[in-house]
Protein backbone atom coordinates (compact mmCIF):
# COMPACT_ATOMS: atom_id res chain seq x y z
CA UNK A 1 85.66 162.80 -102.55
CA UNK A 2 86.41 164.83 -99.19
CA UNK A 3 86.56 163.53 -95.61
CA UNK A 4 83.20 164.33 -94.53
CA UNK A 5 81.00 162.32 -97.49
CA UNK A 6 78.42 160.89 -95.71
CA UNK A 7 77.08 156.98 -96.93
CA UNK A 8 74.22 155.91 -94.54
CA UNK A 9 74.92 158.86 -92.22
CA UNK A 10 78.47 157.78 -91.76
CA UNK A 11 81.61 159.77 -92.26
CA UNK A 12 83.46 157.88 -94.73
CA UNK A 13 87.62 158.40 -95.00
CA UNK A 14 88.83 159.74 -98.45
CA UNK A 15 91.32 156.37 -98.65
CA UNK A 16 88.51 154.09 -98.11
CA UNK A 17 88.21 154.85 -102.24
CA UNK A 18 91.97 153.87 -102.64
CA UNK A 19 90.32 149.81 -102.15
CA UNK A 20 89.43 149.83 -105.38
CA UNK A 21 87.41 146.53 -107.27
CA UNK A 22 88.56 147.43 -110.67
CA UNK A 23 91.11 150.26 -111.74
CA UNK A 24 92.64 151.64 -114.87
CA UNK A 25 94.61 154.60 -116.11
CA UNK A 26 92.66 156.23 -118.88
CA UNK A 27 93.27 159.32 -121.30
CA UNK A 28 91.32 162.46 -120.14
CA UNK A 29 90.17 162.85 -123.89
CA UNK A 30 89.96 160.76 -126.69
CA UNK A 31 93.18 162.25 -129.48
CA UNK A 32 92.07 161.74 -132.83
CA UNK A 33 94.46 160.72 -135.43
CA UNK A 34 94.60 163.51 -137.89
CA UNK A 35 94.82 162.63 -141.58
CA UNK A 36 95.98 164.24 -144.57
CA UNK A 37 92.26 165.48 -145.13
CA UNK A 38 92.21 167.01 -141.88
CA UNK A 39 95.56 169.42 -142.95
CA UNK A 40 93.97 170.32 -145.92
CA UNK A 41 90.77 171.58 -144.44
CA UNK A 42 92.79 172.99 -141.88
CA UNK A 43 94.76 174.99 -144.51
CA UNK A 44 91.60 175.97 -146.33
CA UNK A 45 90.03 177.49 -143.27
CA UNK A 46 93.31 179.26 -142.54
CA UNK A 47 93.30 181.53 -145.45
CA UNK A 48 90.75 184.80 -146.42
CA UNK A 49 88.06 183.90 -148.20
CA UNK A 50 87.95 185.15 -151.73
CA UNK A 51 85.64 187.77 -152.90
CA UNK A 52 83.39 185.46 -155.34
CA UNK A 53 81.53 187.43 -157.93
CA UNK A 54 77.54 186.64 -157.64
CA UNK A 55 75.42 187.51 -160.61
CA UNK A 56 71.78 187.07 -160.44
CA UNK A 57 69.96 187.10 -164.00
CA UNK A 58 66.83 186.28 -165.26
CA UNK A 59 68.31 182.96 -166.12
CA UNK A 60 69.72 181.68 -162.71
CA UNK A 61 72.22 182.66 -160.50
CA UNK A 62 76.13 182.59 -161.16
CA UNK A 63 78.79 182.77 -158.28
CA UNK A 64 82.19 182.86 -159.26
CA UNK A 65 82.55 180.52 -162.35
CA UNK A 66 79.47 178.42 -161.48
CA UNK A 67 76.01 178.54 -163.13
CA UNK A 68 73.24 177.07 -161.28
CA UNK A 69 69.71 177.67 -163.20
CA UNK A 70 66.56 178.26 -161.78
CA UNK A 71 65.53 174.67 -163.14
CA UNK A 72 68.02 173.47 -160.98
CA UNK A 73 66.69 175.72 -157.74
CA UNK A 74 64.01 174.08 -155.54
CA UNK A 75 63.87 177.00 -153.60
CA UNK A 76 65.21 179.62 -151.80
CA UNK A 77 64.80 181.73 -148.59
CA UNK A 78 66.47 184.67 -147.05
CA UNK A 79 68.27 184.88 -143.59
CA UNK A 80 68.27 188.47 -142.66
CA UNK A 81 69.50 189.38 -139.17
CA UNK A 82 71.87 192.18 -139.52
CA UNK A 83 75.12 192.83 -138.63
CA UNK A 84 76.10 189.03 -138.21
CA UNK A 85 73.39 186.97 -140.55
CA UNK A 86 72.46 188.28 -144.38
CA UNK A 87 72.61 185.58 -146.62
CA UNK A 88 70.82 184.19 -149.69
CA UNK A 89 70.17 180.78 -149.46
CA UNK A 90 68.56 178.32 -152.03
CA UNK A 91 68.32 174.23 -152.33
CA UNK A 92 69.10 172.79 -155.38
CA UNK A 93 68.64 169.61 -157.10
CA UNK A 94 71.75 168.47 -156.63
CA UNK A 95 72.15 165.00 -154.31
CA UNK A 96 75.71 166.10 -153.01
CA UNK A 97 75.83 169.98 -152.53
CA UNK A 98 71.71 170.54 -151.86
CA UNK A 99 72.02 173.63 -150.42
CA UNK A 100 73.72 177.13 -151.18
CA UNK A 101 74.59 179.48 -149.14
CA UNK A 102 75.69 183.20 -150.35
CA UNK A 103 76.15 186.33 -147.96
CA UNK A 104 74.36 189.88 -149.29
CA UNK A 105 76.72 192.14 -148.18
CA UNK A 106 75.09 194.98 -148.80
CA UNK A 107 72.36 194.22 -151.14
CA UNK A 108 68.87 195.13 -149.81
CA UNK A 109 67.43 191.51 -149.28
CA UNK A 110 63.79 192.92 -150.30
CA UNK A 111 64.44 193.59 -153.80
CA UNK A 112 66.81 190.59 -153.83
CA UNK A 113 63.36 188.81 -152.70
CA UNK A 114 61.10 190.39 -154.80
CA UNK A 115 62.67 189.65 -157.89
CA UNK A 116 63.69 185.64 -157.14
CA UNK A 117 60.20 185.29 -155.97
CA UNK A 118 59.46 185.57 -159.64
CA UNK A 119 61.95 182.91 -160.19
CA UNK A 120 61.74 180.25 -158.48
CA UNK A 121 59.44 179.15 -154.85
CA UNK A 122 60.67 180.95 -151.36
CA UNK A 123 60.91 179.00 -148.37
CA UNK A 124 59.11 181.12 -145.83
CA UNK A 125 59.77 180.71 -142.15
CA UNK A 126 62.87 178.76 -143.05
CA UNK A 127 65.75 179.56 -141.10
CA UNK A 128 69.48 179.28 -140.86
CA UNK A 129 70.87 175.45 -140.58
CA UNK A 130 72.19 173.87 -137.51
CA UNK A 131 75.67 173.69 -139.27
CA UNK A 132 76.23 177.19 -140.66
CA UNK A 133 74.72 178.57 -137.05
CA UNK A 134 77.72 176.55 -135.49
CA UNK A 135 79.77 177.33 -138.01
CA UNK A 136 79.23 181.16 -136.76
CA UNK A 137 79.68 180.63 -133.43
CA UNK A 138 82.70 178.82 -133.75
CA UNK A 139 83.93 180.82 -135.84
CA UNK A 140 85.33 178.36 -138.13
């Protein structure tokens, strides 16, 4: 506080806040203790992503080594908003891992959405999560 803060149109003294009725030292941020599953995220984030190979055939969609079949695809929806967003996105039945997430590249997202349409439901109007859009901008 400065000299000239005013309390009932008084001018009160900057030491007249050294008379304190309780007082502490305190941290200026809270340090979290960092565990061994905080290094290992920490290394996974610090290397390239791999180029995973995405196959979509007329019996589900593959990426990498893992098959997920349309039985197991709620449904899906398409975040197109080039350059930064162009992704393929679908929710599964799976409890743990419910949604999938899998950037175009350069695929034409119309013909991408023409043909799952024929698949499996599309999520119109659904947009990209509150996670993966701070993901983005964090850059993480």
């Amino acid at each position: 506080m400065q000299e000239n803060d005013i309390k009932n149109g008084l001018k009160i003294p900057a030491h007249a806040y050294d008379s304190a009725v309780f007082e502490w030292h305190a941290p200026e941020y809270h340090k979290h203790p960092k565990g061994m599953a905080w290094f290992i995220v920490a290394l996974i984030y610090s290397q390239e992503p791999k180029k995973m190979p995405i196959k979509i055939s007329p019996m589900g969609i593959k990426i990498g080594d893992h098959y997920v079949p349309y039985s197991n695809i709620r449904a899906f929806w398409i975040v197109y908003h080039p350059p930064m967003i162009k992704t393929l996105n679908f929710r599964t039945v799976h409890p743990l891992l419910p949604d999938m997430m899998i950037s175009l590249e350069h695929h034409n997202p119309a013909e991408i959405r023409d043909y799952l349409s024929t698949q499996v439901p599309e999520w119109e109007g659904k947009s990209e999560s509150f996670s993966n859009t701070l993901v983005r901008l964090l850059r993480l």
